[in-house]
PDB file of N, CA and C in Angstrom:
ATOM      1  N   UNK A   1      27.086   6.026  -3.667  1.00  0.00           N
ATOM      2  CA  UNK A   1      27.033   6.269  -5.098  1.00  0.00           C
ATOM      3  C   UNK A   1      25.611   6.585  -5.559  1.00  0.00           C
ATOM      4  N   UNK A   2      25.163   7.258  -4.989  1.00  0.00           N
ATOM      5  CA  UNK A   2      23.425   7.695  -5.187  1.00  0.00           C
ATOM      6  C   UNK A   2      22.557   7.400  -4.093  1.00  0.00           C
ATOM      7  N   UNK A   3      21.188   7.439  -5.110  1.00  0.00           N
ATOM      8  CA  UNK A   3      19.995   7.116  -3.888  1.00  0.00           C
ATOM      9  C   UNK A   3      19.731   6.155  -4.431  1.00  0.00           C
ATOM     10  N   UNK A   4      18.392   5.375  -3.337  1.00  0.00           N
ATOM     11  CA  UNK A   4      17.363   4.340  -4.035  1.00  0.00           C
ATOM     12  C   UNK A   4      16.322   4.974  -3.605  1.00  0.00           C
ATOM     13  N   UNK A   5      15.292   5.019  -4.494  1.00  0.00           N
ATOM     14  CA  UNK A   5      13.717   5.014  -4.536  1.00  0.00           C
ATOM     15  C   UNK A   5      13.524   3.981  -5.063  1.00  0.00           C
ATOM     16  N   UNK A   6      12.221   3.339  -4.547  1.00  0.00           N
ATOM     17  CA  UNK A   6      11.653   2.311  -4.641  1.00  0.00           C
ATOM     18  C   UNK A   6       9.949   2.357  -4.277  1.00  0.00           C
ATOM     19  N   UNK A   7       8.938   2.019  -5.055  1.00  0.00           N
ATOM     20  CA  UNK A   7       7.250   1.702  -4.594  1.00  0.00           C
ATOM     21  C   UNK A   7       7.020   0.239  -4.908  1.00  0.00           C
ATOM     22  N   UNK A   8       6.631  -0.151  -4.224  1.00  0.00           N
ATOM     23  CA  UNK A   8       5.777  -1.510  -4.142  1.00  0.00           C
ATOM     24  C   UNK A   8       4.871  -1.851  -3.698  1.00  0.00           C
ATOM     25  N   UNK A   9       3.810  -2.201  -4.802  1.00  0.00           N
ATOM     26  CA  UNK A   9       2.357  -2.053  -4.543  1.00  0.00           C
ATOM     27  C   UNK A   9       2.171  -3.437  -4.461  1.00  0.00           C
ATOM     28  N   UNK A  10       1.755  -4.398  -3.238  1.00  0.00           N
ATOM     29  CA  UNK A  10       1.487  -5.542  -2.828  1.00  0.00           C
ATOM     30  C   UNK A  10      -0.127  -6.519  -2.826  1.00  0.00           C
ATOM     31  N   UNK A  11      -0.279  -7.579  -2.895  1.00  0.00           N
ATOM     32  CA  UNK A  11      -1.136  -8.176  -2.105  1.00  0.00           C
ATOM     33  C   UNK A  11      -0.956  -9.183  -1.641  1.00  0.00           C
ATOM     34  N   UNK A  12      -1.725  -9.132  -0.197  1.00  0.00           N
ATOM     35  CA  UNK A  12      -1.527 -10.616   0.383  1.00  0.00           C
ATOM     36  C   UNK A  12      -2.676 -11.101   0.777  1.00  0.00           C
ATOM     37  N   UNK A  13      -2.744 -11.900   0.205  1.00  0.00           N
ATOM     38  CA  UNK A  13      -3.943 -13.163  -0.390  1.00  0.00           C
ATOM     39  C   UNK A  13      -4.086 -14.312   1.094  1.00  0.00           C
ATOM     40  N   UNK A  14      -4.505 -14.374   2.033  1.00  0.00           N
ATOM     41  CA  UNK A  14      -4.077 -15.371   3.386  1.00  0.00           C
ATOM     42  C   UNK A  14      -5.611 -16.543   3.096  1.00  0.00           C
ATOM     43  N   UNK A  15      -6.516 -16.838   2.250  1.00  0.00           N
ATOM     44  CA  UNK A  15      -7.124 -17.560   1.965  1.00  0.00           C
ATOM     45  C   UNK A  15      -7.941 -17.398   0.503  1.00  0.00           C
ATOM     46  N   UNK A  16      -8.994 -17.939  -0.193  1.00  0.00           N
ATOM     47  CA  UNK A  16      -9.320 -17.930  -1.295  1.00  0.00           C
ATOM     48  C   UNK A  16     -11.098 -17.242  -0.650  1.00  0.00           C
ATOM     49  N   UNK A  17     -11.091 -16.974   0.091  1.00  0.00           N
ATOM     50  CA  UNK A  17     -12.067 -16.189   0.427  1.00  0.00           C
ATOM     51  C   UNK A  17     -11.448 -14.830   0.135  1.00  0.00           C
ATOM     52  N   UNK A  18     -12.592 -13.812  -0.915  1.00  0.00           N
ATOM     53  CA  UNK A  18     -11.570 -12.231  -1.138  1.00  0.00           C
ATOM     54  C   UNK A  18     -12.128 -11.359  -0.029  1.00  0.00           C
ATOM     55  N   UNK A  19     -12.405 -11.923   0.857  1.00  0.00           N
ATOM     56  CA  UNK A  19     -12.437 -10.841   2.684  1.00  0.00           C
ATOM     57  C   UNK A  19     -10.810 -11.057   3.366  1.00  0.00           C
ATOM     58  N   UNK A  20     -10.259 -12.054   2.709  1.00  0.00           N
ATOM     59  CA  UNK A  20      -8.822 -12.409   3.622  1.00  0.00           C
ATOM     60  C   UNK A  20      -7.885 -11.556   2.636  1.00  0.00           C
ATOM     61  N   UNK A  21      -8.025 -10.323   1.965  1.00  0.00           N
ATOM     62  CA  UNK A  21      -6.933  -9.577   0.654  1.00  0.00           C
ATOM     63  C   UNK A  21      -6.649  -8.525   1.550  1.00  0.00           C
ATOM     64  N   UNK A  22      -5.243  -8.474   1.314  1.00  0.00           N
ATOM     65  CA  UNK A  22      -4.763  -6.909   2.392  1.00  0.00           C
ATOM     66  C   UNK A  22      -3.966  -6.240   0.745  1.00  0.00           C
ATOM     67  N   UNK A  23      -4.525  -4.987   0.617  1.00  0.00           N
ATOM     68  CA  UNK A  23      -3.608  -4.089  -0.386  1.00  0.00           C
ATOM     69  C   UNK A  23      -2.244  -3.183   0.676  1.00  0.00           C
ATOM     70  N   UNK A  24      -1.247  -3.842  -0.020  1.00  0.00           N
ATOM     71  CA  UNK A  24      -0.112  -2.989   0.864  1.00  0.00           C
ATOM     72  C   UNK A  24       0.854  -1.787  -0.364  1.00  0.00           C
ATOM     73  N   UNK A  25       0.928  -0.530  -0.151  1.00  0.00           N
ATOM     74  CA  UNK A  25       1.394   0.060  -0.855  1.00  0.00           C
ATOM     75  C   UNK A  25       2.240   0.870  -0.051  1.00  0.00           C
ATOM     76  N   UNK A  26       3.948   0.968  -0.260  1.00  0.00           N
ATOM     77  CA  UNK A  26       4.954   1.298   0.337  1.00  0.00           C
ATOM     78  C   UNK A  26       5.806   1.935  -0.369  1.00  0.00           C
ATOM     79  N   UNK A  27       6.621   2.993   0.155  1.00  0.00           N
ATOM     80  CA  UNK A  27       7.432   4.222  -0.533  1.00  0.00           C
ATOM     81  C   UNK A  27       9.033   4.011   0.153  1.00  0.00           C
ATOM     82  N   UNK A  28       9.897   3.254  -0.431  1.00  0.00           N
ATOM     83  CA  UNK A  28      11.285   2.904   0.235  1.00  0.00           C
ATOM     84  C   UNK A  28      12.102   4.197   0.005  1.00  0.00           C
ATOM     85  N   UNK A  29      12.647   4.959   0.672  1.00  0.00           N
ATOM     86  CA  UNK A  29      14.310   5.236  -0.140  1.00  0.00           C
ATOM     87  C   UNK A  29      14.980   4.793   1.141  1.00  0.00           C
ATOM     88  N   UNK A  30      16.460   4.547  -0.161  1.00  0.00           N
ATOM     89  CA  UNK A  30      17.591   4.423   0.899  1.00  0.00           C
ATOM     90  C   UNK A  30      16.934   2.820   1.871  1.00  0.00           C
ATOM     91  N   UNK A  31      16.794   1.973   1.035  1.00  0.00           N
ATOM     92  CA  UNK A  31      15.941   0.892   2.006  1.00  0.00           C
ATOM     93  C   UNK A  31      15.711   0.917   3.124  1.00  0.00           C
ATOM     94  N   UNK A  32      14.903   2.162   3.422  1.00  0.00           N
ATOM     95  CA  UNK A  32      14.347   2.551   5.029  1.00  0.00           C
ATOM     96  C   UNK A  32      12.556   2.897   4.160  1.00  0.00           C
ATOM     97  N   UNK A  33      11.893   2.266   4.970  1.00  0.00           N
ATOM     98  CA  UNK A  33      10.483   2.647   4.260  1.00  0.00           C
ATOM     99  C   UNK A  33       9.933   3.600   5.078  1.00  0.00           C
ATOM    100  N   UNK A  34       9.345   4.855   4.041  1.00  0.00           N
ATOM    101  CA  UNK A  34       9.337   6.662   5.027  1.00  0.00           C
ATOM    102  C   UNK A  34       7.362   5.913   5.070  1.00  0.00           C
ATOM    103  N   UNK A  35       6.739   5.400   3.950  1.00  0.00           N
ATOM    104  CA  UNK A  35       5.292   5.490   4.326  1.00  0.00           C
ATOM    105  C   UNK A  35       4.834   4.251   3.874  1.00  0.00           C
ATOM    106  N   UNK A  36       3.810   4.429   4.256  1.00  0.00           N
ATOM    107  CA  UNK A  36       2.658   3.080   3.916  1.00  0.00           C
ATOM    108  C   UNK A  36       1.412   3.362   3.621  1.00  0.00           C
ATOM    109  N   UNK A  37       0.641   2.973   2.826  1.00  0.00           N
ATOM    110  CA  UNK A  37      -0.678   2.463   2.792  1.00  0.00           C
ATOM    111  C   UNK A  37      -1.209   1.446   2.754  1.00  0.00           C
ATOM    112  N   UNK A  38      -1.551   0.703   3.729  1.00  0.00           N
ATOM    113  CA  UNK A  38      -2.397  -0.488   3.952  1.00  0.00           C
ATOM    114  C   UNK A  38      -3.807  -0.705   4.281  1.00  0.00           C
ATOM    115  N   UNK A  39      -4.227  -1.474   3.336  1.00  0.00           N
ATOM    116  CA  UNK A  39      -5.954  -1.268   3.209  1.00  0.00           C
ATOM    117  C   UNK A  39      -6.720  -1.855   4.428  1.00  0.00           C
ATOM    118  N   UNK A  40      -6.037  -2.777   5.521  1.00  0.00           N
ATOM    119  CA  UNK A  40      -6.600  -3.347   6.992  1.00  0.00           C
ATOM    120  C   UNK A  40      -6.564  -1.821   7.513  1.00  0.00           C
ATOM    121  N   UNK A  41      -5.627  -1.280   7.901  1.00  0.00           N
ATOM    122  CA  UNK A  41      -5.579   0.308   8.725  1.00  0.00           C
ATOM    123  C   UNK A  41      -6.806   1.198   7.797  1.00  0.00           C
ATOM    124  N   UNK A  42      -6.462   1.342   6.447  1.00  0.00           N
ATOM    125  CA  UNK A  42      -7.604   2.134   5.560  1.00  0.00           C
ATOM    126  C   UNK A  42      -6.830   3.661   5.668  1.00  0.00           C
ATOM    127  N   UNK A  43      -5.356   4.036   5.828  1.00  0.00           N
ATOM    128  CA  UNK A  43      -5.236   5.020   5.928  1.00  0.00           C
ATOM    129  C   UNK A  43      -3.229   4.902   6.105  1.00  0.00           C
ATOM    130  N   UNK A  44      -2.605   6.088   5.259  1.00  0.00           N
ATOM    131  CA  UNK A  44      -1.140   5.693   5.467  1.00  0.00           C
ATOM    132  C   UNK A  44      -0.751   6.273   6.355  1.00  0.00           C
ATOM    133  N   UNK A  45       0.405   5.475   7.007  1.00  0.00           N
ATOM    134  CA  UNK A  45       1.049   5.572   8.122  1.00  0.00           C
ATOM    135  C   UNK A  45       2.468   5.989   7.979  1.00  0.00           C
ATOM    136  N   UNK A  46       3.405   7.018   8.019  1.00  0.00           N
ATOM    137  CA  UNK A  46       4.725   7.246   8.364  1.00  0.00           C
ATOM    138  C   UNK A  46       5.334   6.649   9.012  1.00  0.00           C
ATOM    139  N   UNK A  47       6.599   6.693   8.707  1.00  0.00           N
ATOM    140  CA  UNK A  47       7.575   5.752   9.600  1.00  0.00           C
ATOM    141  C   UNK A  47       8.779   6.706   9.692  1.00  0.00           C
ATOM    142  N   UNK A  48       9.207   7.635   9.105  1.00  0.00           N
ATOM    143  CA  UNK A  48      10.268   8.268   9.176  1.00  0.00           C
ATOM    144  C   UNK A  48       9.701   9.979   9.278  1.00  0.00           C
ATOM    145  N   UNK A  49      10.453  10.795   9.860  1.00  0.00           N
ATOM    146  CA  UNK A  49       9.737  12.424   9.955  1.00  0.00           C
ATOM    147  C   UNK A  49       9.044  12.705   8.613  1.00  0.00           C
ATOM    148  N   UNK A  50      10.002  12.287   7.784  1.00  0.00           N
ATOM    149  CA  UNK A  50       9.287  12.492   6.573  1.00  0.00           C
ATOM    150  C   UNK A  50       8.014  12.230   6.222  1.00  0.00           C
ATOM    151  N   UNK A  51       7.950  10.653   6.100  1.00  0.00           N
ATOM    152  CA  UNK A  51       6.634   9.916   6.113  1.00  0.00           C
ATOM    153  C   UNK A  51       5.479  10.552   7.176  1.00  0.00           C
ATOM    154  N   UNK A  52       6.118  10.761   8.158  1.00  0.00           N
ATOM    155  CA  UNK A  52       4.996  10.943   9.280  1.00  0.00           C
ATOM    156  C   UNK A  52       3.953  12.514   8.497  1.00  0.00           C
ATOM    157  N   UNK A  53       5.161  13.267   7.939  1.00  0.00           N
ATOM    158  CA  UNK A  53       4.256  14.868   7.524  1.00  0.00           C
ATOM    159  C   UNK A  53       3.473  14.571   6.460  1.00  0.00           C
ATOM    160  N   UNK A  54       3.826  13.257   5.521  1.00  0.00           N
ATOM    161  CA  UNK A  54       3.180  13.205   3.968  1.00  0.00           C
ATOM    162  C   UNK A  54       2.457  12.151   3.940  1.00  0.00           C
ATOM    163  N   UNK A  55       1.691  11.472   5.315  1.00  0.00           N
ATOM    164  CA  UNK A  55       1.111  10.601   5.978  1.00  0.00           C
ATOM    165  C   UNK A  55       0.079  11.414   6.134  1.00  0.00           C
ATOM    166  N   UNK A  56       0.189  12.467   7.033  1.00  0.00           N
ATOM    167  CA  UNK A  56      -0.759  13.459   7.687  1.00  0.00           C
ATOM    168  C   UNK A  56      -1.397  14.592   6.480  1.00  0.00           C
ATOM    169  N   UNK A  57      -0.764  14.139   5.416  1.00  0.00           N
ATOM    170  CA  UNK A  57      -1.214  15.415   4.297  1.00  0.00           C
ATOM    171  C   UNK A  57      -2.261  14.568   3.134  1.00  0.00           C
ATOM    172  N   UNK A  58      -1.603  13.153   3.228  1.00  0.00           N
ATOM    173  CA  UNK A  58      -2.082  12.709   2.086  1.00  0.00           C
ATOM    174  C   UNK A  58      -3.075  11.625   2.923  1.00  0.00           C
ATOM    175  N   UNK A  59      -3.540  11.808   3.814  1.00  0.00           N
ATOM    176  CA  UNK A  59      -4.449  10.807   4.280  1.00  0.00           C
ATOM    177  C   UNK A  59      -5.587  12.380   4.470  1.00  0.00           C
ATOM    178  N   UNK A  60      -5.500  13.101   4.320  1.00  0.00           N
ATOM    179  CA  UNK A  60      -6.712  14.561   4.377  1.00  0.00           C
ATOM    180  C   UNK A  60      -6.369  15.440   2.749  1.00  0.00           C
ATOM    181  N   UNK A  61      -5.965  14.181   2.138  1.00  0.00           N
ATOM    182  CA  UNK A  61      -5.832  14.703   0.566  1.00  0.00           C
ATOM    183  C   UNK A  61      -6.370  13.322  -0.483  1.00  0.00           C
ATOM    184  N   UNK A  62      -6.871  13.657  -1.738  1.00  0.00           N
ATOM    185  CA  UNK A  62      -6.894  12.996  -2.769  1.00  0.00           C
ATOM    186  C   UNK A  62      -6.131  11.254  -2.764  1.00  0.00           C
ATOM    187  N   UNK A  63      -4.840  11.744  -2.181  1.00  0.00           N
ATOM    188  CA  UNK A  63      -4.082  10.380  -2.546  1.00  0.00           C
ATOM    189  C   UNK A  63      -4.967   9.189  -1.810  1.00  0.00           C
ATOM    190  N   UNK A  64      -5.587   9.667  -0.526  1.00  0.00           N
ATOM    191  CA  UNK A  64      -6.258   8.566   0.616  1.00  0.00           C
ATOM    192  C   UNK A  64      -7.393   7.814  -0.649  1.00  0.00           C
ATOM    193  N   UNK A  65      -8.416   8.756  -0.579  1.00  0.00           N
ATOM    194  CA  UNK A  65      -9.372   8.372  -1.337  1.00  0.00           C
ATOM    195  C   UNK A  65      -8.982   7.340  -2.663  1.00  0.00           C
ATOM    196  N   UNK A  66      -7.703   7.445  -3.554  1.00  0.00           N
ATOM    197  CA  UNK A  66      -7.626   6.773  -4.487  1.00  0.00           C
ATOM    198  C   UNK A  66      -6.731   5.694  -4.228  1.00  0.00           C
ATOM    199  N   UNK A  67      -6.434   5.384  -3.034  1.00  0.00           N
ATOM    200  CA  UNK A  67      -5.610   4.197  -2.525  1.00  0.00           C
ATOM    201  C   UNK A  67      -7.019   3.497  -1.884  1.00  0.00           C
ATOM    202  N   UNK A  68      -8.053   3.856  -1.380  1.00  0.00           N
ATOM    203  CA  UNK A  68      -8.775   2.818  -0.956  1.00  0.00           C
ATOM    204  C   UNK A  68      -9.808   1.996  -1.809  1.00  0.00           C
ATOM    205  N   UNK A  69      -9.445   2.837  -2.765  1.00  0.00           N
ATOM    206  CA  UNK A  69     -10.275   1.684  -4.071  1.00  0.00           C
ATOM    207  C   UNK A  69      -9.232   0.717  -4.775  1.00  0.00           C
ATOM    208  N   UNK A  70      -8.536   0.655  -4.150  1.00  0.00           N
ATOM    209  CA  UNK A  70      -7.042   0.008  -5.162  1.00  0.00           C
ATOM    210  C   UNK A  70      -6.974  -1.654  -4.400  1.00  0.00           C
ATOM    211  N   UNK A  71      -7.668  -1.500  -3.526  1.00  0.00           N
ATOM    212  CA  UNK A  71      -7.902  -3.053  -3.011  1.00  0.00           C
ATOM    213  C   UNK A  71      -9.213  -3.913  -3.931  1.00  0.00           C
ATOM    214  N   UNK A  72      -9.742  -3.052  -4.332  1.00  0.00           N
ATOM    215  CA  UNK A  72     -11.078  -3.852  -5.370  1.00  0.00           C
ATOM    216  C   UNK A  72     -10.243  -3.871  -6.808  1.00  0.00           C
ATOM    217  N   UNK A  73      -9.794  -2.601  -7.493  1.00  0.00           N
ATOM    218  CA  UNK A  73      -9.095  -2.784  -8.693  1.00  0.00           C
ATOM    219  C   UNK A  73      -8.331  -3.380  -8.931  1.00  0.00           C
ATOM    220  N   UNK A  74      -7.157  -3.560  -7.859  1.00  0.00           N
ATOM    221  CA  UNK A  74      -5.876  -4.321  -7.764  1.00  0.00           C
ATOM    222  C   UNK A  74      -5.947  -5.384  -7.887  1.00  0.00           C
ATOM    223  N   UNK A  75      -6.155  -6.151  -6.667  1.00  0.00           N
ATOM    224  CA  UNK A  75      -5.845  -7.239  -5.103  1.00  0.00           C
ATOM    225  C   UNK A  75      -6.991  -7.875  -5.710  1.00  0.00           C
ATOM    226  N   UNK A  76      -8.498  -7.738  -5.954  1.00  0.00           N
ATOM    227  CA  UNK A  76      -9.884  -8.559  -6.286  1.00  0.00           C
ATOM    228  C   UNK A  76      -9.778  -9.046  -7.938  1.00  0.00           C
ATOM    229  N   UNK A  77      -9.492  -8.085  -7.935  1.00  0.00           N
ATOM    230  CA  UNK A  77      -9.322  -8.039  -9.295  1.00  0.00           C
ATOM    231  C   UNK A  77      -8.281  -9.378 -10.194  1.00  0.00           C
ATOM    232  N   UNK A  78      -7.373  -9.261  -9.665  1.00  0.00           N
ATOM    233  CA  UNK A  78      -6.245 -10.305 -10.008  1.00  0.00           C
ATOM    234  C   UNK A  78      -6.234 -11.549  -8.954  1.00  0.00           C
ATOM    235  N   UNK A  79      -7.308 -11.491  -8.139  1.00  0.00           N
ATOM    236  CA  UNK A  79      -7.447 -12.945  -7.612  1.00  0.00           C
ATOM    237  C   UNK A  79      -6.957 -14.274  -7.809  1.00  0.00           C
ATOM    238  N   UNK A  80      -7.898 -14.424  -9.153  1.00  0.00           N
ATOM    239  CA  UNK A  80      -8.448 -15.708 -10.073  1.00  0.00           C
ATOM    240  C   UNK A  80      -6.980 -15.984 -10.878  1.00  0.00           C
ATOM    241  N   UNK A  81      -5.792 -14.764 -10.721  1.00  0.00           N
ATOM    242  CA  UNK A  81      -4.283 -14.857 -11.440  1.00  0.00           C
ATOM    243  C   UNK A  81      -3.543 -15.784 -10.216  1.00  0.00           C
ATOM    244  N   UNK A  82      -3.780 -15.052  -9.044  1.00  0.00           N
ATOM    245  CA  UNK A  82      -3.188 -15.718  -7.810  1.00  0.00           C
ATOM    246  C   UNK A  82      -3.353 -16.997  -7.724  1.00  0.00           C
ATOM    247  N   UNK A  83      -4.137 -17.282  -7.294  1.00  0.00           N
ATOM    248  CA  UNK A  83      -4.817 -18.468  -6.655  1.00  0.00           C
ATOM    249  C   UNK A  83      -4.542 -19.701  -8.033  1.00  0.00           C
ATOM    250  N   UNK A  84      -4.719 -19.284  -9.336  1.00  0.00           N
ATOM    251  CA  UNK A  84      -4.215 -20.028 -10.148  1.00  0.00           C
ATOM    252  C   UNK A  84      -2.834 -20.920 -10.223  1.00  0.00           C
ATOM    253  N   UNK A  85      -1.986 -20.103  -9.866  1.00  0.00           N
ATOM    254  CA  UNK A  85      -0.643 -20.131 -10.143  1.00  0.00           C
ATOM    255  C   UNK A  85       0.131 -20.630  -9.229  1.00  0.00           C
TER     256      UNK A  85
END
């Protein structure tokens, strides 16, 4: 009865030191995830043919560059929300 699209832009926080913050940003359809960007790698990774071509386009395009600042804006940023709560 349709599709699913789905993005979910993550962090995972593994101590209160902000060197332990991983930014995870993921592109679902059809709950099969085609790509990734994860800020430990520093670069997105494909998982499906799909992902693999728009992996290889957007890691030598614009999108790379503005996903690797998204671990300071994001993830650092909202720390002091985390760790609160």
């Amino acid at each position: 009865d349709g599709y699913f699209f789905q993005v979910v832009r993550q962090c995972r926080y593994s101590s209160k030191d902000l060197q332990g913050i991983e930014f995870i940003h993921s592109y679902v359809f059809n709950q099969a995830e085609n790509i990734r960007f994860n800020s430990t790698v520093g670069k997105y990774v494909g998982y499906t043919e799909l992902g693999v071509k728009n992996a290889e386009a957007w890691n030598k395009g614009p999108e790379l560059a503005g996903e690797l600042g998204e671990l300071e804006r994001f993830c650092k940023h909202n720390a002091d929300l985390h760790y609160s709560t």
